[in-house]
C-alpha atoms as a PDB file:
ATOM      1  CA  UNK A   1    -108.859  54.200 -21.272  1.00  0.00           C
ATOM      2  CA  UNK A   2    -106.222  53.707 -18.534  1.00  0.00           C
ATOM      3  CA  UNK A   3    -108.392  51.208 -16.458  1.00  0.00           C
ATOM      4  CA  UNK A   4    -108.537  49.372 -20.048  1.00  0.00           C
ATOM      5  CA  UNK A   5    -104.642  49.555 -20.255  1.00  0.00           C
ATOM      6  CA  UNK A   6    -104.370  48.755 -16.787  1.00  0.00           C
ATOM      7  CA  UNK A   7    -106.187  45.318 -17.577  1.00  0.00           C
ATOM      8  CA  UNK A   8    -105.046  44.367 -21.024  1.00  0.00           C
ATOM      9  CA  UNK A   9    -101.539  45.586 -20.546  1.00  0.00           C
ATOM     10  CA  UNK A  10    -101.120  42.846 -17.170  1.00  0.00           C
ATOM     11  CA  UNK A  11     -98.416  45.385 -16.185  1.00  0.00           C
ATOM     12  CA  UNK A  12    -100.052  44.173 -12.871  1.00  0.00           C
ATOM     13  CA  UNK A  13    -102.065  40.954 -11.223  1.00  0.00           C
ATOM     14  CA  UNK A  14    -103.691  40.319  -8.327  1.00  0.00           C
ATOM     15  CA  UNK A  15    -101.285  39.206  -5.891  1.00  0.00           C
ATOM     16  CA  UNK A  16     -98.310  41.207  -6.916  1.00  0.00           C
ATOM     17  CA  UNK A  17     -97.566  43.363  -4.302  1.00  0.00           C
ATOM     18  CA  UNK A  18     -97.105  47.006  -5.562  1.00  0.00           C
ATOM     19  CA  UNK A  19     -96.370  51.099  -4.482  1.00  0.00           C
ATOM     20  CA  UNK A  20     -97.750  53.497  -5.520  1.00  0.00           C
ATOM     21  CA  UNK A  21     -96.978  56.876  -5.002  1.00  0.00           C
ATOM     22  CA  UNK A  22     -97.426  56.586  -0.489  1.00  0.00           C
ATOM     23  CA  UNK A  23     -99.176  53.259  -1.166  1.00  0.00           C
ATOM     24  CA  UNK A  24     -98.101  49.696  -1.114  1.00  0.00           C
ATOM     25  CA  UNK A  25    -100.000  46.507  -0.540  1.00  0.00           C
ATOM     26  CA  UNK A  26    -100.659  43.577  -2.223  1.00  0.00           C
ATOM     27  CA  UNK A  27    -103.278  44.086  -5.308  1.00  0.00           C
ATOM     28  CA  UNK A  28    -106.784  42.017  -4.474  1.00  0.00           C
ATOM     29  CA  UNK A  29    -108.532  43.247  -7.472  1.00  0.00           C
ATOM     30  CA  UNK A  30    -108.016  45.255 -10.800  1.00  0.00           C
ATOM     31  CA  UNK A  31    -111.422  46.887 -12.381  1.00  0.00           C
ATOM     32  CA  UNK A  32    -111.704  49.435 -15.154  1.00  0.00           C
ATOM     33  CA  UNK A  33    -111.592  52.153 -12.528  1.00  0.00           C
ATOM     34  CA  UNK A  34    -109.170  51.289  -9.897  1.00  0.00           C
ATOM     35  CA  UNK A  35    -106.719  48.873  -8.329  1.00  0.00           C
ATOM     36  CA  UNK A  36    -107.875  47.921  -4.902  1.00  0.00           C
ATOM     37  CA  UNK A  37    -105.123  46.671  -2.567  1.00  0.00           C
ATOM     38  CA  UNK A  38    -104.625  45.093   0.702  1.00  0.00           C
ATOM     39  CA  UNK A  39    -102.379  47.208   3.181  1.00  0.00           C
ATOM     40  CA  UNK A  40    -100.413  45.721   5.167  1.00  0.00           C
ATOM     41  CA  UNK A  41    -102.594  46.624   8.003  1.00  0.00           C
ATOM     42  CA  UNK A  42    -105.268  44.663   6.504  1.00  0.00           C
ATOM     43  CA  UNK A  43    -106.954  47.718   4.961  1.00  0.00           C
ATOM     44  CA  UNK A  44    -108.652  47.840   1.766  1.00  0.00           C
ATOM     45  CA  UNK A  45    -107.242  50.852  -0.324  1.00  0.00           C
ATOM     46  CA  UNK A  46    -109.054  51.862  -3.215  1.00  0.00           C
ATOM     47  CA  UNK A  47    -106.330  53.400  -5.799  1.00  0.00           C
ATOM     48  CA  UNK A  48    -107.795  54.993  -9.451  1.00  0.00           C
ATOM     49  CA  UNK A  49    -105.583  54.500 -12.060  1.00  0.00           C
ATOM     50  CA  UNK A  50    -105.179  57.789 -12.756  1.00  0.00           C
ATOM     51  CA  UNK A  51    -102.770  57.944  -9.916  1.00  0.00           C
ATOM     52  CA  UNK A  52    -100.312  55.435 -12.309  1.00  0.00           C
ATOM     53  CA  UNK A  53    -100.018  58.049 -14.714  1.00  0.00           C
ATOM     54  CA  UNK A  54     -98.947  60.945 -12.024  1.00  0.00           C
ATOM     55  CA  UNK A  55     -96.279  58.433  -9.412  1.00  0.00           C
ATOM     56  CA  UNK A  56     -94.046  55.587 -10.153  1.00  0.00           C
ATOM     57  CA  UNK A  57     -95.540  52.329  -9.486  1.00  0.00           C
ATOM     58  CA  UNK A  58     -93.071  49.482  -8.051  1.00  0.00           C
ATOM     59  CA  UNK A  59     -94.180  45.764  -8.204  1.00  0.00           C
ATOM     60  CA  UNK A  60     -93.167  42.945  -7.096  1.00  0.00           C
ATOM     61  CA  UNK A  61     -94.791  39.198  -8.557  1.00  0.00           C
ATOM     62  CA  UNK A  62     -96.451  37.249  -6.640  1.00  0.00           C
ATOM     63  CA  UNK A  63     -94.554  34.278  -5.144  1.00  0.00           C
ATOM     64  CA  UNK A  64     -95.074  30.875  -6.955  1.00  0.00           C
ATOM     65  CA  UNK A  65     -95.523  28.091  -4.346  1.00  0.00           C
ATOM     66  CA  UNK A  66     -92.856  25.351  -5.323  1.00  0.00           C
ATOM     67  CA  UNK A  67     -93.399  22.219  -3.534  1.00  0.00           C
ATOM     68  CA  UNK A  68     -90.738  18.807  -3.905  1.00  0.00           C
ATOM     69  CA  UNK A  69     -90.657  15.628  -1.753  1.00  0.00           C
ATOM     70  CA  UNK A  70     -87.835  14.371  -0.124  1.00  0.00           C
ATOM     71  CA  UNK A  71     -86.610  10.570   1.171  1.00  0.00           C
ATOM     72  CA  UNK A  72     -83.797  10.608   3.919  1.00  0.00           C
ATOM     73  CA  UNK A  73     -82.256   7.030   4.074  1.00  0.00           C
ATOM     74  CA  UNK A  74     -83.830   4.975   7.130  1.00  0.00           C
ATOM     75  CA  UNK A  75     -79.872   5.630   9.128  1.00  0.00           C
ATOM     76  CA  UNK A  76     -80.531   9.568   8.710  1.00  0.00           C
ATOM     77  CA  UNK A  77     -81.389  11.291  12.160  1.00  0.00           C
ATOM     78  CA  UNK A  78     -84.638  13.042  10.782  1.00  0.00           C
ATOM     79  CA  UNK A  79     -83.874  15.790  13.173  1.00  0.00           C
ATOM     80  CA  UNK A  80     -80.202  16.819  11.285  1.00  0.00           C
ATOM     81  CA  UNK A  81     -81.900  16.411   8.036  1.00  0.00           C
ATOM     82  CA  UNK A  82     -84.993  18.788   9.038  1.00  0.00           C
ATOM     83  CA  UNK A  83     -82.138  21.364  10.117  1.00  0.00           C
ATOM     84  CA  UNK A  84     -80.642  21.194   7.048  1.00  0.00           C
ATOM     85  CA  UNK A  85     -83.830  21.671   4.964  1.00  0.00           C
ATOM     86  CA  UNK A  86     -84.174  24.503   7.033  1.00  0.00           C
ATOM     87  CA  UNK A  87     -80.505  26.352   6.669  1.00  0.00           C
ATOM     88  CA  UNK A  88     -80.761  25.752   2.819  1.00  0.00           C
ATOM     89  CA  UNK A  89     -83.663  27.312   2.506  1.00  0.00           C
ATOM     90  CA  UNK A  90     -82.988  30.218   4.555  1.00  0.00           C
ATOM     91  CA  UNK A  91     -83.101  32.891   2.128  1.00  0.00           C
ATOM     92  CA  UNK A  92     -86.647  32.144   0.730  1.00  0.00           C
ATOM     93  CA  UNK A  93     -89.729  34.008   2.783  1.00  0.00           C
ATOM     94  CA  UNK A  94     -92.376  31.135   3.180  1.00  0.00           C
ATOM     95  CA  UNK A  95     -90.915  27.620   3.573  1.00  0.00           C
ATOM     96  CA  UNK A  96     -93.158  24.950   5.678  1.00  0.00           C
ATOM     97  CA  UNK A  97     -91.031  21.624   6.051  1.00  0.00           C
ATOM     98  CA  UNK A  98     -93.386  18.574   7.009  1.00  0.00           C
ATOM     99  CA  UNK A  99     -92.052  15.340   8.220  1.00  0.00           C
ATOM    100  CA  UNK A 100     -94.880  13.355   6.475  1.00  0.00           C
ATOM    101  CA  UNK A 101     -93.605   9.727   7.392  1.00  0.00           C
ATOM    102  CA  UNK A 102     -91.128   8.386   9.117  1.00  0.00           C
ATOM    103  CA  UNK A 103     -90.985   4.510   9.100  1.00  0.00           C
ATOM    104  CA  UNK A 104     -88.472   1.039   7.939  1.00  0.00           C
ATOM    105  CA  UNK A 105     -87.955   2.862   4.094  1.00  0.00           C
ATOM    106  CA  UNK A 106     -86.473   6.315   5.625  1.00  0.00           C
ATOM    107  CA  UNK A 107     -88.170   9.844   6.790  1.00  0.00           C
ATOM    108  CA  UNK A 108     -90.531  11.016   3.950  1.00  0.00           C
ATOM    109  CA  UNK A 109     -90.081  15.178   4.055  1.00  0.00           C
ATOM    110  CA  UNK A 110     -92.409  17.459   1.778  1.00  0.00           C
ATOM    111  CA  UNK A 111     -90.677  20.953   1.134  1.00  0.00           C
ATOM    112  CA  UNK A 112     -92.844  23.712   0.383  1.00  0.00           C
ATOM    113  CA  UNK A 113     -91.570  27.322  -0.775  1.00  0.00           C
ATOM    114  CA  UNK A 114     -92.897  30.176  -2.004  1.00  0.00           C
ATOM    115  CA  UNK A 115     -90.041  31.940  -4.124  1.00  0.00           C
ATOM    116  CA  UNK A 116     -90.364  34.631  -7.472  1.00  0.00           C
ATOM    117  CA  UNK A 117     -86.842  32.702  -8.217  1.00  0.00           C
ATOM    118  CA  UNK A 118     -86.832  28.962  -7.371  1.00  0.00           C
ATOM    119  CA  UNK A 119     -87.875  26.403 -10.205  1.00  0.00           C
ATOM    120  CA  UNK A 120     -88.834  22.853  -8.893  1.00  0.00           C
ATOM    121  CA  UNK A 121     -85.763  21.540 -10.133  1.00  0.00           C
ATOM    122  CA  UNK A 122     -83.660  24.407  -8.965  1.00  0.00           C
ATOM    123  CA  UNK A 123     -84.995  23.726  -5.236  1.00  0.00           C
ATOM    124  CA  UNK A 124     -84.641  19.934  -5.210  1.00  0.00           C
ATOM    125  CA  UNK A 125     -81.192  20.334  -6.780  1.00  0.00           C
ATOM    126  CA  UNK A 126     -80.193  22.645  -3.693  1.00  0.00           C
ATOM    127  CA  UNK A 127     -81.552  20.229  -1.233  1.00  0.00           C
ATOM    128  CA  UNK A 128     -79.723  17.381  -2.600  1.00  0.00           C
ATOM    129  CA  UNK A 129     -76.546  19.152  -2.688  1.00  0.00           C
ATOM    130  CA  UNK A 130     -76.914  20.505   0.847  1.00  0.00           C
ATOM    131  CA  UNK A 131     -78.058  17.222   2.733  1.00  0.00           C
ATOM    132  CA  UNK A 132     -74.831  16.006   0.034  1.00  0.00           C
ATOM    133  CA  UNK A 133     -72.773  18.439   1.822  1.00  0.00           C
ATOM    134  CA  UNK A 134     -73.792  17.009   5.362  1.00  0.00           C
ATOM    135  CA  UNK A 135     -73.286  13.553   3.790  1.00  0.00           C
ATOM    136  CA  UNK A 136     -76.721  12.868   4.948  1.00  0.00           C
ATOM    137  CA  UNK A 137     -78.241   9.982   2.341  1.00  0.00           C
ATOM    138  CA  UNK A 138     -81.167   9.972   0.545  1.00  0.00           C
ATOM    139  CA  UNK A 139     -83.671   7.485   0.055  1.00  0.00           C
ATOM    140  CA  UNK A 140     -85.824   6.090  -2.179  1.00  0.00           C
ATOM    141  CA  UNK A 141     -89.137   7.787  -2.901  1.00  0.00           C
ATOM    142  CA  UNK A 142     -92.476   6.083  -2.567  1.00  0.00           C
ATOM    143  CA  UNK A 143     -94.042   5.699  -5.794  1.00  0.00           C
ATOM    144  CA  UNK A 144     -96.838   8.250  -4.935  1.00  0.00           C
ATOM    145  CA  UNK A 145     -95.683  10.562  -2.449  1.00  0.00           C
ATOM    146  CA  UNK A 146     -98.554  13.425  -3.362  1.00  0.00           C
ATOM    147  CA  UNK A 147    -100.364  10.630  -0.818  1.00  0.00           C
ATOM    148  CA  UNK A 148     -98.011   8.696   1.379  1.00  0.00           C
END
């Protein structure tokens, strides 16, 4: 019955990192008996959801990757605008900037970040604003920059 809770209620997913009772680690798979989660260690920890009922369980979602694309104008040093891609996004865990192109139209950045908080629109709003604040200009994006 608790496995079946445990499932249906999607109180938990895999990916969410959780603690439980002296456990924590991210969840790799959720069965009708147990939770089985990756330690941080890289052990495999088989945890019966009996154990839910007895200890608090903390959780934290899984990150979202969030992923925009960014033009500097061609006069923008692409090194000062990488460093401020970097400082404004600071606070998030995972962030891998990629100069993708650099050529006569401007350096072509893709932003990726994996936040529990940060919309798409949210992140390119707070990249604007900071290369804004360095009065850095933007460019103009190619049409399809999935494949510049």
């Amino acid at each position: 019955m608790v496995g079946a809770l445990q499932i249906f209620g999607r109180r938990i997913s895999p990916g969410d990192k959780i603690r439980l009772g002296k456990y924590e680690g991210k969840v790799v798979e959720i069965n009708l008996l147990e939770t089985k989660i990756e330690e941080v260690d890289g052990k495999i920890t088989r945890l019966p959801h009996l154990l839910g009922l007895v200890n608090a369980t903390k959780v934290w979602r899984r990150a979202e990757e969030v992923e925009v694309w960014l033009c500097a104008a061609p006069e923008a040093d692409p090194k000062e605008v990488r460093d401020v891609l970097v400082e404004a996004t600071s606070h998030e865990k995972e962030v891998r900037i990629t100069l993708e192109r650099l050529d006569r139209d401007g350096a072509l950045f893709r932003i990726r970040v994996s936040s529990t908080t940060l919309a798409r629109g949210e992140l390119l709003l707070l990249l604007a604003q900071a290369l804004r604040g360095r009065k850095i200009p933007l460019g103009r994006l190619p049409p399809r920059c999935e494949d510049p």
